[in-house]
N, C-alpha and C. Protein backbone atom coordinates (compact mmCIF):
# COMPACT_ATOMS: atom_id res chain seq x y z
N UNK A 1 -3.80 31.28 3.11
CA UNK A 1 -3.65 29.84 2.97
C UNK A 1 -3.23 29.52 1.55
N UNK A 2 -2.35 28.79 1.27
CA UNK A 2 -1.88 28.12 -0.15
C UNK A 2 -2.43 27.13 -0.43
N UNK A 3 -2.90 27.27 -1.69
CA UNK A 3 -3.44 26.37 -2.71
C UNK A 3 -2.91 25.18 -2.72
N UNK A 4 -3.45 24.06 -2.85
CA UNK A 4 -3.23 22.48 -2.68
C UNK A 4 -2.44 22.25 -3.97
N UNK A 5 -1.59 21.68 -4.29
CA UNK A 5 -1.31 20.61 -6.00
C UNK A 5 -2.23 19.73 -5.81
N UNK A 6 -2.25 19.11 -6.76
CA UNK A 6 -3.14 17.98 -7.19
C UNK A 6 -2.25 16.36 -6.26
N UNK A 7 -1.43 16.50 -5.87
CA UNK A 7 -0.82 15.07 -5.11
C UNK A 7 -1.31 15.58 -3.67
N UNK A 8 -1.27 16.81 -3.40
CA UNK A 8 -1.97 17.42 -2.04
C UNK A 8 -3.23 17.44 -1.20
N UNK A 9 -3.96 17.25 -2.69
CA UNK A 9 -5.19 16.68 -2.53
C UNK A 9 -5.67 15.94 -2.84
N UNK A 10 -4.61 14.91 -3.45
CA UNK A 10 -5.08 13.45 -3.38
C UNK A 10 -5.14 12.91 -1.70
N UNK A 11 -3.65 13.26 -1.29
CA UNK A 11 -3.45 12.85 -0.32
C UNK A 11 -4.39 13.18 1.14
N UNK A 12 -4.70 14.46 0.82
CA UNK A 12 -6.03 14.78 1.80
C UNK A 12 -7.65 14.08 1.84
N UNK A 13 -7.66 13.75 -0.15
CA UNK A 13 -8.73 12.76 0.15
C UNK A 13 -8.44 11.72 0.62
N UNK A 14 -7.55 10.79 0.49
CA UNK A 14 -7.00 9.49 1.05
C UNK A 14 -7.08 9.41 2.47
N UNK A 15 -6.67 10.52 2.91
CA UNK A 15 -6.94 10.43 4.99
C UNK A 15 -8.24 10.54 5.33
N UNK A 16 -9.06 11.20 4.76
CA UNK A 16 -10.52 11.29 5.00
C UNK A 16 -11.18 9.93 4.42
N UNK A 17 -11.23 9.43 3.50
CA UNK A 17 -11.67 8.06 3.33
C UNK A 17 -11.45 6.69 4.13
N UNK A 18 -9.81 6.83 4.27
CA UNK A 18 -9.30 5.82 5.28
C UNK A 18 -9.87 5.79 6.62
N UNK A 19 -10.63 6.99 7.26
CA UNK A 19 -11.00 6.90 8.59
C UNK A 19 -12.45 6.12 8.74
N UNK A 20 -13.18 6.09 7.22
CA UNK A 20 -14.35 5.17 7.36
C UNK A 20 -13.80 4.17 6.77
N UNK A 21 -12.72 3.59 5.75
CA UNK A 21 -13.17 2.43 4.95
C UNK A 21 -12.26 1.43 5.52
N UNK A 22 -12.74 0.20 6.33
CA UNK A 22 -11.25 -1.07 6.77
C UNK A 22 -12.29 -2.11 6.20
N UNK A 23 -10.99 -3.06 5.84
CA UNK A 23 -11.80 -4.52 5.26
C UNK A 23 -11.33 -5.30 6.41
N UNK A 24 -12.64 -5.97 6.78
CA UNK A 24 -12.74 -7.63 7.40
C UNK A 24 -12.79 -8.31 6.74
N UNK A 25 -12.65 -9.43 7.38
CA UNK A 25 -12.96 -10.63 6.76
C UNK A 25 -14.17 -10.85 6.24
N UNK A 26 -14.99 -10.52 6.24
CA UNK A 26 -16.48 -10.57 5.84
C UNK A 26 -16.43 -9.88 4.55
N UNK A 27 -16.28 -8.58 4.65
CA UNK A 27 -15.67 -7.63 3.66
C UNK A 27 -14.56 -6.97 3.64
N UNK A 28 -13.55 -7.67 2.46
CA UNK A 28 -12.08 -7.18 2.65
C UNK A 28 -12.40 -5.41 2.04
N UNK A 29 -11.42 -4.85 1.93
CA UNK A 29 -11.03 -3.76 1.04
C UNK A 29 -10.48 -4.11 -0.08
N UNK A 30 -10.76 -3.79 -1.45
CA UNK A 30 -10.57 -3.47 -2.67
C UNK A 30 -9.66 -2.22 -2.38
N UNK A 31 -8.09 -2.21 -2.92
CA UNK A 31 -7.46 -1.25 -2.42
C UNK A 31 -6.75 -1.02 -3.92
N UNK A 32 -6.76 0.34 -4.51
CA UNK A 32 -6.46 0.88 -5.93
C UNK A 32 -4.79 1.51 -5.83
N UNK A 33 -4.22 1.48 -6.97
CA UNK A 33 -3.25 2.40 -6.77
C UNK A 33 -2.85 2.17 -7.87
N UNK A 34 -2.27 3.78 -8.79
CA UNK A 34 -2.01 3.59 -10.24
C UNK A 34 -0.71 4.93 -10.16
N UNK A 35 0.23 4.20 -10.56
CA UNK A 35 1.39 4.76 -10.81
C UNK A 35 1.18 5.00 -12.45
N UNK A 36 2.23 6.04 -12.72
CA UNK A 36 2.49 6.52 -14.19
C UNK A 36 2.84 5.81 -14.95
N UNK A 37 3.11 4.39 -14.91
CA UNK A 37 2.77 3.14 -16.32
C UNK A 37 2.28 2.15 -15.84
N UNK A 38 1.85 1.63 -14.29
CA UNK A 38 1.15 0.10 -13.79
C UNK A 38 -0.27 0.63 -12.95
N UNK A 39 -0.80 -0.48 -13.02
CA UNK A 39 -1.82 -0.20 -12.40
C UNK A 39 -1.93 -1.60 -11.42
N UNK A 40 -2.07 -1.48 -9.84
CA UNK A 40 -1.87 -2.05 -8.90
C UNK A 40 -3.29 -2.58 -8.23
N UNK A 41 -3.80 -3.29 -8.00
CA UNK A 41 -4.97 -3.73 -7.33
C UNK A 41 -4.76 -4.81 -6.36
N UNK A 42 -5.57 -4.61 -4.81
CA UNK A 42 -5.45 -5.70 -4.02
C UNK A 42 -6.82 -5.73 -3.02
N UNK A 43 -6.99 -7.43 -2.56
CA UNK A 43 -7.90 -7.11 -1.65
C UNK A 43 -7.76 -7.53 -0.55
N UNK A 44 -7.71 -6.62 0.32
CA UNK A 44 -6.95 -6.42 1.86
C UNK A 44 -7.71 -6.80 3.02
N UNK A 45 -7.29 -7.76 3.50
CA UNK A 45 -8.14 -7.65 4.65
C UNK A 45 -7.57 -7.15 6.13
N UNK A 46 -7.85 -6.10 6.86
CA UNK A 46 -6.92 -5.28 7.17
C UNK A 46 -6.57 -6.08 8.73
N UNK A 47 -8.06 -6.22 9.73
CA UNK A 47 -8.05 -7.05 10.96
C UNK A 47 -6.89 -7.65 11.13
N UNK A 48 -6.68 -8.41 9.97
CA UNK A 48 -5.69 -9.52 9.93
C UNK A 48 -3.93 -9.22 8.82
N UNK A 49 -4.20 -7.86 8.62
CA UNK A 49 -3.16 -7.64 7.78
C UNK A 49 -2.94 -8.50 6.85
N UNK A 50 -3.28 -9.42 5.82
CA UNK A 50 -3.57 -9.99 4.65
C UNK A 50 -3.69 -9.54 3.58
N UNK A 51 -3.19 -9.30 2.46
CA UNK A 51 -3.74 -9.73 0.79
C UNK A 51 -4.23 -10.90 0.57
N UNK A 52 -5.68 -10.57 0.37
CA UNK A 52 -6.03 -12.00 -0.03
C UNK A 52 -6.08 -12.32 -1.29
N UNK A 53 -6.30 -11.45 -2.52
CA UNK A 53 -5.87 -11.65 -3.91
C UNK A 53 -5.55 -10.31 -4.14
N UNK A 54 -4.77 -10.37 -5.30
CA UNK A 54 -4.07 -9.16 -5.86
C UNK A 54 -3.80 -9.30 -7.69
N UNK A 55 -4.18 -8.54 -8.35
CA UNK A 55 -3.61 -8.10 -9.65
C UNK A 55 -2.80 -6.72 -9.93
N UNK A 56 -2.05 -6.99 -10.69
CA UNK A 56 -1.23 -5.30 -11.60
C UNK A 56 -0.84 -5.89 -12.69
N UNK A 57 -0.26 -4.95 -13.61
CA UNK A 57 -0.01 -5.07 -14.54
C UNK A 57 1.81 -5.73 -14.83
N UNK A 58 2.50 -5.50 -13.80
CA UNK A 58 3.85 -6.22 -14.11
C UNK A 58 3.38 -7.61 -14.23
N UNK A 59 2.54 -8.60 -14.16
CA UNK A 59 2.34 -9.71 -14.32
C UNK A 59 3.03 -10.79 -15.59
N UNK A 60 2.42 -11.42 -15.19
CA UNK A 60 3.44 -12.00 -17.13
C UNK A 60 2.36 -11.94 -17.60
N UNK A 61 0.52 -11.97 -17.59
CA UNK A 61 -0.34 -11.67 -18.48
C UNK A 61 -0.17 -10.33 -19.21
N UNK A 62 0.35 -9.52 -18.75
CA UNK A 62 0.22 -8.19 -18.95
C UNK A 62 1.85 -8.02 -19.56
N UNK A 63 3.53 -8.55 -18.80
CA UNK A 63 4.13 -8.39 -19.26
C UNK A 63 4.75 -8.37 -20.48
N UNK A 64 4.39 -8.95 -21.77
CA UNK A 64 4.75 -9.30 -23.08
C UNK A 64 4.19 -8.23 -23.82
N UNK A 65 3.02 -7.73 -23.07
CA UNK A 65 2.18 -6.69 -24.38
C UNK A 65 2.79 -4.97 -23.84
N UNK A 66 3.27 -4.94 -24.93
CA UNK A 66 4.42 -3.58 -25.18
C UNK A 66 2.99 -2.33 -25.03
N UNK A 67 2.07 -2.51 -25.16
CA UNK A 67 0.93 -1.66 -25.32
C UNK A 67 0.02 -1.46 -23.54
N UNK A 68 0.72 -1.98 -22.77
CA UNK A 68 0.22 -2.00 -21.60
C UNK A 68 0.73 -0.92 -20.89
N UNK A 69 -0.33 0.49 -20.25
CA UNK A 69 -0.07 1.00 -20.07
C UNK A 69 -1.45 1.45 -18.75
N UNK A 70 -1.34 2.61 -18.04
CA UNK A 70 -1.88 3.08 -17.03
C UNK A 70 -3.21 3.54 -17.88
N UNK A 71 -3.91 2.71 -18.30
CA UNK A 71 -5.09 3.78 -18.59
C UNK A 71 -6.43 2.87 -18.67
N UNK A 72 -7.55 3.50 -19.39
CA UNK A 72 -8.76 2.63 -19.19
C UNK A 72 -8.67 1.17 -19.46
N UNK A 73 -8.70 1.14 -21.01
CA UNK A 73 -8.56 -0.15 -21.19
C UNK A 73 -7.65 -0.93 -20.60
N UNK A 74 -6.87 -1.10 -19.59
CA UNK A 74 -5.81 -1.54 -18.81
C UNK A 74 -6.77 -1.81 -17.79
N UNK A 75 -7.23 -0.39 -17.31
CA UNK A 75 -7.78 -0.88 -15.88
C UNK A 75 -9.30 -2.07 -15.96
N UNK A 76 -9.47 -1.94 -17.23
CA UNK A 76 -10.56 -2.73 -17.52
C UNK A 76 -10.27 -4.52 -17.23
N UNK A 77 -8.97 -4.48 -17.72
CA UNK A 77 -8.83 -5.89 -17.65
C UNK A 77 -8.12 -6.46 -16.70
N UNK A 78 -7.36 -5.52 -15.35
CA UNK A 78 -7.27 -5.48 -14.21
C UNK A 78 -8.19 -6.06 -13.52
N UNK A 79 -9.61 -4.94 -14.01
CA UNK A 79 -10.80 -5.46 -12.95
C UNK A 79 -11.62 -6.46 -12.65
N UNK A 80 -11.56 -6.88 -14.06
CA UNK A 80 -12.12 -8.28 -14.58
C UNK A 80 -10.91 -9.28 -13.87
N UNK A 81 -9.71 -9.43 -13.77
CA UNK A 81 -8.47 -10.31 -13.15
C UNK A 81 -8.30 -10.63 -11.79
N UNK A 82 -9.13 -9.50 -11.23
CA UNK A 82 -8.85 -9.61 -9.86
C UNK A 82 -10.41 -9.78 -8.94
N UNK A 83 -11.93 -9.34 -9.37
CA UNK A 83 -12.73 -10.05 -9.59
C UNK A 83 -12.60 -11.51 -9.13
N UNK A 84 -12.02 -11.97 -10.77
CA UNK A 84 -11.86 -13.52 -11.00
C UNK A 84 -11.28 -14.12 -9.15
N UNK A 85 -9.85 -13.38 -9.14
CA UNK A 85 -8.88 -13.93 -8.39
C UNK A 85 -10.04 -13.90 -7.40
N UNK A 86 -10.88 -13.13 -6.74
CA UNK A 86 -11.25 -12.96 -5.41
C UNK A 86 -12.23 -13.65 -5.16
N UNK A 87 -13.03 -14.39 -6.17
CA UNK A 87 -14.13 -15.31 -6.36
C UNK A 87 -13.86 -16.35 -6.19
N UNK A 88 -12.42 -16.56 -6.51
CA UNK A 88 -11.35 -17.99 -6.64
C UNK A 88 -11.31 -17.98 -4.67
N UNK A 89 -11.19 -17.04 -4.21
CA UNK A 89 -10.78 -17.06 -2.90
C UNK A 89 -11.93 -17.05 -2.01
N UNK A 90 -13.66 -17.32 -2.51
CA UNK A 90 -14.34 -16.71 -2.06
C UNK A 90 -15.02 -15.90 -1.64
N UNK A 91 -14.43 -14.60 -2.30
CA UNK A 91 -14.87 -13.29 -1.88
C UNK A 91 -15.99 -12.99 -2.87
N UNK A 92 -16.78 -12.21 -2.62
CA UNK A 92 -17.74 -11.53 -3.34
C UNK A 92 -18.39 -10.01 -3.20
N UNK A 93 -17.86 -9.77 -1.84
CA UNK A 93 -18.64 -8.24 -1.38
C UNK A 93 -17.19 -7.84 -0.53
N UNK A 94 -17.14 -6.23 -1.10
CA UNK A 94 -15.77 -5.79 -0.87
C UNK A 94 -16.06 -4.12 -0.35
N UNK A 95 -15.01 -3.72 0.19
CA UNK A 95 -15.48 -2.55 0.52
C UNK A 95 -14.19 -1.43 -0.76
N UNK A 96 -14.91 -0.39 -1.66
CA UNK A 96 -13.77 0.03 -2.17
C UNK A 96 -13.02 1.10 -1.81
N UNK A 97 -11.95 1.28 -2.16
CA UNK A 97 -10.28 2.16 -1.33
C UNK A 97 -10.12 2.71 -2.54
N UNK A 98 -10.62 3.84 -3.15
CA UNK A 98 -10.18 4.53 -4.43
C UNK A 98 -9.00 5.14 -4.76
N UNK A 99 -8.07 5.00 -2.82
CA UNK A 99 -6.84 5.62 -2.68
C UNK A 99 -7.04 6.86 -2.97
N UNK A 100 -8.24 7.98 -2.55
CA UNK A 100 -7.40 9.59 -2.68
C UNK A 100 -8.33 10.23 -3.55
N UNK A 101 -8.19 8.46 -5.09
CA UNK A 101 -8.34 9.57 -6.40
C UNK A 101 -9.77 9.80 -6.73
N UNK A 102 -10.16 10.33 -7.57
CA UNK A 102 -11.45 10.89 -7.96
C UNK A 102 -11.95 9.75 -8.33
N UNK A 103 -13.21 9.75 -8.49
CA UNK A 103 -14.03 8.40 -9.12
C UNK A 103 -14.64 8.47 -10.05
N UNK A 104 -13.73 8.79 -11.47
CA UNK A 104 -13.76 8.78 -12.66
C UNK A 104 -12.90 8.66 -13.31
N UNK A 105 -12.88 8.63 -14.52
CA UNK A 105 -11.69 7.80 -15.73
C UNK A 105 -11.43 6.45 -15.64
N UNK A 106 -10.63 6.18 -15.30
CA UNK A 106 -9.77 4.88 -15.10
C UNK A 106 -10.32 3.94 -14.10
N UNK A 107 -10.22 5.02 -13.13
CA UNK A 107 -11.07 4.55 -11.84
C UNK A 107 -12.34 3.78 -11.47
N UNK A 108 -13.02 4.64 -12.36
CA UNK A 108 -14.67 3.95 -12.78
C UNK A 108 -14.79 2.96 -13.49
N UNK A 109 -13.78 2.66 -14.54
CA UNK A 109 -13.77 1.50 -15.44
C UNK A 109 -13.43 0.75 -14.64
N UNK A 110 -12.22 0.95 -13.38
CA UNK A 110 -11.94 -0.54 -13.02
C UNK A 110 -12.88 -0.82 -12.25
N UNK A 111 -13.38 0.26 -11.30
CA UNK A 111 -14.56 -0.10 -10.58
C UNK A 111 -15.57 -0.98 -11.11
N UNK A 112 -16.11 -0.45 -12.47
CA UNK A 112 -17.34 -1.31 -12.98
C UNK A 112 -17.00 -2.83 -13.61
N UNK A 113 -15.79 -2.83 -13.81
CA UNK A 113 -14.88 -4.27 -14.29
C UNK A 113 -15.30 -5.27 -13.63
N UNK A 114 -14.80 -4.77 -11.94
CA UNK A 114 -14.67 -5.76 -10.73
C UNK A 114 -16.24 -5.94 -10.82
N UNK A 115 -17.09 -4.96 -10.75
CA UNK A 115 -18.53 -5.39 -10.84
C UNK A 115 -19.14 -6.03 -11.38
N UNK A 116 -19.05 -6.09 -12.61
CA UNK A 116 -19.12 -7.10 -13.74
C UNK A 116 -18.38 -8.37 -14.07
N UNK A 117 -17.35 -8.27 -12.85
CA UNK A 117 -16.64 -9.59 -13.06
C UNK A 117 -17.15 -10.29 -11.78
N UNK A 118 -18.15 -9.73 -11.18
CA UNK A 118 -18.79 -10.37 -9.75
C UNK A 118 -18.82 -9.92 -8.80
N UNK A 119 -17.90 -8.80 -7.91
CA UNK A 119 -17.49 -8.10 -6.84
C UNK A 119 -18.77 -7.20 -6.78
N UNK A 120 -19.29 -7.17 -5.33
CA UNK A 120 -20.49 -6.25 -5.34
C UNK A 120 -19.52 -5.48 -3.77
N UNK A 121 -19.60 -3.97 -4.21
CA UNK A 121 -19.54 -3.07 -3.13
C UNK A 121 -20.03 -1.67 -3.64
């Protein structure tokens, strides 16, 4: 058997997570995804195929600052943005979609962001 790459086994964690995690309306999904300079966040409610709020970094908050890039402090203020947005929409309890990746670095910061910006999952 051949050894996985690291996109190989992202992608293998991602199918195994997806078979427990769907957002309702009750509790959407918090759904992650971080490309090699943006960082993408949404909260999905799947029943109904919906985004009900969404942050990334192409934004115009984010667009002007030449220093915006894929990493903690980024995802920090992602988490705190979209939080906000989902509180604005009513939401408060979310289910999270780590997409694949491990649940550390970046990941964990945005995780604890959204937490601290109100989102309990």
């Amino acid at each position: 058997m051949a050894t996985l790459n690291r996109k190989q086994k992202t992608a293998v964690r991602h199918k195994r997570l997806r078979k427990t995690v769907a957002g309702t309306p009750g509790r959407p999904r918090l759904s992650i995804h971080f490309s090699s300079k943006n960082i993408y966040v949404q909260v999905i409610d799947d029943q109904e195929g919906k985004t009900i709020a969404s942050a990334n970094t192409t934004e115009g908050d984010f667009k002007g600052d030449k220093k915006t890039r894929a990493n903690k402090d980024t995802a920090i203020k992602v988490g705190h943005l979209v939080a906000e947005r989902s509180k604005a929409a009513n939401i408060t309890k979310v289910v999270f979609d780590r997409g694949g990746l491990q649940y550390h670095g970046k990941v964990k910061a945005l995780a604890d962001a959204a937490r601290e910006g109100g989102l309990e999952f």
